[in-house]
C-alpha atoms as a PDB file:
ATOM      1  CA  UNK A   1      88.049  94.201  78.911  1.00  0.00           C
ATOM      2  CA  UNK A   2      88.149  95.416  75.253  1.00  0.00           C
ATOM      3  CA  UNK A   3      88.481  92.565  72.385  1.00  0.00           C
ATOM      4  CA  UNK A   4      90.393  93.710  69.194  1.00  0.00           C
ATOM      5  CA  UNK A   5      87.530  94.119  66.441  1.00  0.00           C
ATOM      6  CA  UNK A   6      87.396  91.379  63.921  1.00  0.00           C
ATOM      7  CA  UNK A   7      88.651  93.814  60.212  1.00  0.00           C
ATOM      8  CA  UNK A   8      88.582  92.194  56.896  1.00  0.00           C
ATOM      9  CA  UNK A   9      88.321  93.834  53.744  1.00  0.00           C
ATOM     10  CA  UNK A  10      88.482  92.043  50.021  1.00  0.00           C
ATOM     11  CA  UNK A  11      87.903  93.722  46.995  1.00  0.00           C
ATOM     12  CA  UNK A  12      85.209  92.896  43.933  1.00  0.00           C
ATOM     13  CA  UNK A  13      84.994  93.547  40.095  1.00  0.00           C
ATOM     14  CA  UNK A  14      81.727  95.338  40.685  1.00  0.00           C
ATOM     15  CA  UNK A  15      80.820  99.220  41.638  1.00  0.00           C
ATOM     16  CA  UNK A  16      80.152 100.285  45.360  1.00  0.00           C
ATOM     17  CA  UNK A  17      75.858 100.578  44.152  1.00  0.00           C
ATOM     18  CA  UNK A  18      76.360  96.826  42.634  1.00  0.00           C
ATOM     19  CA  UNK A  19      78.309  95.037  45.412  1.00  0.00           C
ATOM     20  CA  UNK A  20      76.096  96.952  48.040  1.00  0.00           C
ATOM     21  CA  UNK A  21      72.911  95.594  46.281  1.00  0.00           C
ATOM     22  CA  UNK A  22      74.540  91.879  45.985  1.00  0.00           C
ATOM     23  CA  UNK A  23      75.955  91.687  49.715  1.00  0.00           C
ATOM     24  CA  UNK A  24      72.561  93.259  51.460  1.00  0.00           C
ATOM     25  CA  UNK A  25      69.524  92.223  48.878  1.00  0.00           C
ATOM     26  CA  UNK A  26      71.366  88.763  47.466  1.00  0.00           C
ATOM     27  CA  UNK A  27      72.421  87.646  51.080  1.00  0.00           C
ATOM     28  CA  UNK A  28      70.411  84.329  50.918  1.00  0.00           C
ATOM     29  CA  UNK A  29      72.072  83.331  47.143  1.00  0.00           C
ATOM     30  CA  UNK A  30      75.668  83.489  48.576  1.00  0.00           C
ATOM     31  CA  UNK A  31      75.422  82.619  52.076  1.00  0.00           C
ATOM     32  CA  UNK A  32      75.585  78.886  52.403  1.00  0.00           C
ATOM     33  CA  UNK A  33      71.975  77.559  53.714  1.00  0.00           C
ATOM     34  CA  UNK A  34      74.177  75.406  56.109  1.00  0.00           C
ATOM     35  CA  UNK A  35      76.106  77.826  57.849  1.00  0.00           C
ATOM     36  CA  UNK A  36      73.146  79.149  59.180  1.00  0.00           C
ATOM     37  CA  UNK A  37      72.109  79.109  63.145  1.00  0.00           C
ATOM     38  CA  UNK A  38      68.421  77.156  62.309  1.00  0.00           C
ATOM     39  CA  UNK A  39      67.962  73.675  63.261  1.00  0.00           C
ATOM     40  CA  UNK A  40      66.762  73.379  59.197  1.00  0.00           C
ATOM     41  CA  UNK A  41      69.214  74.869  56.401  1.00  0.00           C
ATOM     42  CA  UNK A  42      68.100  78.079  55.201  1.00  0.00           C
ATOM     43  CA  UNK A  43      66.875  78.487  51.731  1.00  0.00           C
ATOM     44  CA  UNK A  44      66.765  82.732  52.401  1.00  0.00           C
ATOM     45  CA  UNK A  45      68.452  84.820  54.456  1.00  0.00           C
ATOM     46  CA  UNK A  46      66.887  88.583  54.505  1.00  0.00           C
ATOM     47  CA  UNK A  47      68.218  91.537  55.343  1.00  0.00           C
ATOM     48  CA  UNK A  48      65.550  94.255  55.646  1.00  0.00           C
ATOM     49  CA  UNK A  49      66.181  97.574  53.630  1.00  0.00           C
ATOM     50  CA  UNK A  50      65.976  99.966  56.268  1.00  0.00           C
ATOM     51  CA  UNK A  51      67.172 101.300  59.889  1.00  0.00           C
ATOM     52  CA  UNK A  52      65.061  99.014  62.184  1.00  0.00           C
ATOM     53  CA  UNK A  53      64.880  96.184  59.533  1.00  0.00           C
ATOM     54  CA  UNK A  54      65.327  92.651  60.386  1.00  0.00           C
ATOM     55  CA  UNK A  55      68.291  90.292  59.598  1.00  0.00           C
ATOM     56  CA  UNK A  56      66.972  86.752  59.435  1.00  0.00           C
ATOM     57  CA  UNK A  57      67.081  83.130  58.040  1.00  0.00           C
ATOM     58  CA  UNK A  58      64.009  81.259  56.851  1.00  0.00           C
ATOM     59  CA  UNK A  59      63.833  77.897  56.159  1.00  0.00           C
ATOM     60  CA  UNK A  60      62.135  75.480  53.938  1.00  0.00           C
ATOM     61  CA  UNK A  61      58.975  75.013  56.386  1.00  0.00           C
ATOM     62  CA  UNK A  62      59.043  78.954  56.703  1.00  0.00           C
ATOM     63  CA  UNK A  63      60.537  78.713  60.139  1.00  0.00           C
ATOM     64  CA  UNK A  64      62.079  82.595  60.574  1.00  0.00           C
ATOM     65  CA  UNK A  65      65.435  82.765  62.894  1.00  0.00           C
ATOM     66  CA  UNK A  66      66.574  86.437  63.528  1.00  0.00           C
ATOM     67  CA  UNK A  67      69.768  86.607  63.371  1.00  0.00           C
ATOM     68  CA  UNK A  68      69.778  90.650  64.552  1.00  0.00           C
ATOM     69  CA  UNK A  69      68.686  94.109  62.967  1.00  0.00           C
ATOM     70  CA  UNK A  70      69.647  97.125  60.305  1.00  0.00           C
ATOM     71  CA  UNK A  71      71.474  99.454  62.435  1.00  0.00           C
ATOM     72  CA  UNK A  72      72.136 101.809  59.382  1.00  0.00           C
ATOM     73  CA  UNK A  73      71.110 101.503  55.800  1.00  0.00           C
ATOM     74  CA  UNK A  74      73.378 103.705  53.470  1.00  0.00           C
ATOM     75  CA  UNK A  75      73.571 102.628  50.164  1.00  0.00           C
ATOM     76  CA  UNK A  76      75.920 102.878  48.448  1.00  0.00           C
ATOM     77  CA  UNK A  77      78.538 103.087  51.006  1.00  0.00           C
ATOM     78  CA  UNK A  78      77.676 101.495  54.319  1.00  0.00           C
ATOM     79  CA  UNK A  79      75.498  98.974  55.682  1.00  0.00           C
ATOM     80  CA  UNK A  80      75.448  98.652  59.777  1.00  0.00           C
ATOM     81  CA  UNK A  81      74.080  95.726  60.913  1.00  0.00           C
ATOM     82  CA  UNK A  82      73.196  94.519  64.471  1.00  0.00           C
ATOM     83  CA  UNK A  83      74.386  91.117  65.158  1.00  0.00           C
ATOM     84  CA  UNK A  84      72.008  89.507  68.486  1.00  0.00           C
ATOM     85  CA  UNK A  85      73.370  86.317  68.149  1.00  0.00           C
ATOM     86  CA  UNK A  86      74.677  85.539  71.774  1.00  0.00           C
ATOM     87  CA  UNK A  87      77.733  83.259  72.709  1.00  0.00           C
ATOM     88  CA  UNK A  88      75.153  80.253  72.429  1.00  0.00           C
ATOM     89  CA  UNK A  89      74.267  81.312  69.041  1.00  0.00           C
ATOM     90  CA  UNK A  90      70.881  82.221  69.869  1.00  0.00           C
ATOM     91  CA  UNK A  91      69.479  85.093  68.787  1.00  0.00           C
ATOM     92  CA  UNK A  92      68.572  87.243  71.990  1.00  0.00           C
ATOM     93  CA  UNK A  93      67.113  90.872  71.792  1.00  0.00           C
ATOM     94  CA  UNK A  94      68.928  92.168  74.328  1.00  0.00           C
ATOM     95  CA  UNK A  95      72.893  91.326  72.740  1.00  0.00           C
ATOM     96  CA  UNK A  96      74.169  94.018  70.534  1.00  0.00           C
ATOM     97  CA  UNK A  97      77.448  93.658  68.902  1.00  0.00           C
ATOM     98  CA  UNK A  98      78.016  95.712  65.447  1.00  0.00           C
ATOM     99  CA  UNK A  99      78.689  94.468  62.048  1.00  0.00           C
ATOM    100  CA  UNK A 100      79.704  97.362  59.542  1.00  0.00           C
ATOM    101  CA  UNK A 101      80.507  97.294  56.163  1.00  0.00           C
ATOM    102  CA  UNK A 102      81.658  99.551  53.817  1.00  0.00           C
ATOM    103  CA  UNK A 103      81.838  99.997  50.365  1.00  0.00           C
ATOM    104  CA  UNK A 104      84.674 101.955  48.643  1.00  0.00           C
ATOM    105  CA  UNK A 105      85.236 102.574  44.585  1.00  0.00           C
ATOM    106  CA  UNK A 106      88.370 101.411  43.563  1.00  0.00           C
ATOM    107  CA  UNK A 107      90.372 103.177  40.436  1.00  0.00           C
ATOM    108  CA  UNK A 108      89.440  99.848  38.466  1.00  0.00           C
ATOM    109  CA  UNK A 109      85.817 100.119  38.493  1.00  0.00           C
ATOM    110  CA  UNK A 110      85.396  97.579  41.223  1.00  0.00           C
ATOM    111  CA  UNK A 111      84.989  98.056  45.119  1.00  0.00           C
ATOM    112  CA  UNK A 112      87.151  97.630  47.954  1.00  0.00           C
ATOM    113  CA  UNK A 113      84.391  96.113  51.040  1.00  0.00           C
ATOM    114  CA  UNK A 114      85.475  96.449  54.350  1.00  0.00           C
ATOM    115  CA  UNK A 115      84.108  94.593  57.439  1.00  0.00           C
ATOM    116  CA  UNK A 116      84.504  95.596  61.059  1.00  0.00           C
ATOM    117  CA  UNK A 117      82.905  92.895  63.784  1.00  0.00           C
ATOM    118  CA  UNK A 118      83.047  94.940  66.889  1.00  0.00           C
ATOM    119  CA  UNK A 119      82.279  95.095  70.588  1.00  0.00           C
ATOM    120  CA  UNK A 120      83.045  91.628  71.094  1.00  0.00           C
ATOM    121  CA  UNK A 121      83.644  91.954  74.804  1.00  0.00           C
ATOM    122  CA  UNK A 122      79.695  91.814  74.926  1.00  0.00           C
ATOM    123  CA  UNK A 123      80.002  88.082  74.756  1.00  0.00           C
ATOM    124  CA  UNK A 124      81.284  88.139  77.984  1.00  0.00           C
ATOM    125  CA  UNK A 125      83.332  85.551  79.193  1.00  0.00           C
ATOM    126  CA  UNK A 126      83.123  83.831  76.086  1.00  0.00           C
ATOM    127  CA  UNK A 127      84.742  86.541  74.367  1.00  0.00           C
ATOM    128  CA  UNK A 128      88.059  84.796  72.921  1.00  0.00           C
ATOM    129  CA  UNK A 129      86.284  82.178  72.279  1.00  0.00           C
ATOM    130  CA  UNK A 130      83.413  83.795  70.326  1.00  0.00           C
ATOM    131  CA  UNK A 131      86.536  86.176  68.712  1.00  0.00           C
ATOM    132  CA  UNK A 132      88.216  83.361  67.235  1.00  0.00           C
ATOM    133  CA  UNK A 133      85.157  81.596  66.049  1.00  0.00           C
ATOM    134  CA  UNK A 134      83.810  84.581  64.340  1.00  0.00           C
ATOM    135  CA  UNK A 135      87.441  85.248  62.687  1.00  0.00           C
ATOM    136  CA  UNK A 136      87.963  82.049  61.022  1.00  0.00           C
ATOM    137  CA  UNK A 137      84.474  82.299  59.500  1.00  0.00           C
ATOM    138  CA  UNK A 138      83.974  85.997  58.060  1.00  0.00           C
ATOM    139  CA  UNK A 139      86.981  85.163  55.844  1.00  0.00           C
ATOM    140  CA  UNK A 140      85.131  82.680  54.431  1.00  0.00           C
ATOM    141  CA  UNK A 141      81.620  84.225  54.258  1.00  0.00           C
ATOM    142  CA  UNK A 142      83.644  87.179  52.422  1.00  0.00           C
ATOM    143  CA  UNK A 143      85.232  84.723  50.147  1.00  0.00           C
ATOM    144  CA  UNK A 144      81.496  83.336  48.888  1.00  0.00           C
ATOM    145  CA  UNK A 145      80.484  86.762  48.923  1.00  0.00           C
ATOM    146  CA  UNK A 146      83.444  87.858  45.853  1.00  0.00           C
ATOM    147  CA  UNK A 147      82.747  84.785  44.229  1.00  0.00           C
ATOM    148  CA  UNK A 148      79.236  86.040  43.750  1.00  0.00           C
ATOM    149  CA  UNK A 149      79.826  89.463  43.060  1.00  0.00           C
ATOM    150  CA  UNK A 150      82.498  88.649  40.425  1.00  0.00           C
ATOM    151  CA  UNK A 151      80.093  86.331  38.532  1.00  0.00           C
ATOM    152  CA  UNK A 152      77.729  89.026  38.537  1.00  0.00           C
ATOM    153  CA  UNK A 153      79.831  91.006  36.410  1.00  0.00           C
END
């Protein structure tokens, strides 16, 4: 069974180097601390800056919740990242699906990011389920994400 990749792309005022920078380093200022998977609201999430790095939460007690790992770290223009969040929402070691975004100049000085969620069928027989979830929430995580970057201009 394949699952059709989750693709969404938006566009920001700010170059490829800028919005890579905001979307990877500046992950805990735009991602809402309640939309996280911790029993507490997360006042960080961290997204380590290189292949093998972590992708985590931390909350106000320092609690750490992974969340996955850097798959690829190619700044300016692509950031891989392994989501191990299985279809209880649990972070589990052995779950791989892929996360990938890209960052492409634009003729206005601003950058066209592209998102692929993909290998969804890994969740099993959860997959619609976990496919539809997923889809009406990166929209939204992408639409705090340009508010961000377009105040950072």
């Amino acid at each position: 069974m394949t699952i059709t990749p989750i693709v969404r792309g938006v566009e920001v005022k700010v170059s490829p180097a800028k919005a890579f920078e905001l979307f990877a380093r500046r992950m805990g200022e735009w991602w809402p601390g309640g939309k996280t998977v911790a029993k507490n609201p997360a006042v960080a999430v961290i997204v380590e800056s290189h292949a093998d790095g972590r992708w985590y939460e931390v909350d106000a007690d320092g609690t750490e919740t992974r969340w996955g790992k850097v798959l690829a770290w190619e700044p300016p223009g692509r950031l891989l990242l392994g989501w191990q969040l299985n279809s209880q929402w649990t972070y589990d070691p052995e779950f791989l699906t892929e996360v990938e975004l890209t960052f492409a100049p634009l003729p206005s000085g601003g950058t066209r990011v592209t998102l692929e969620h993909r290998n969804l069928e890994r969740f099993g027989v959860d997959a619609e389920a976990r496919r539809a979830s997923l889809d009406g929430g990166w929209p939204t995580r992408l639409a705090d994400f340009v508010a961000f970057a377009d105040a950072a201009v």
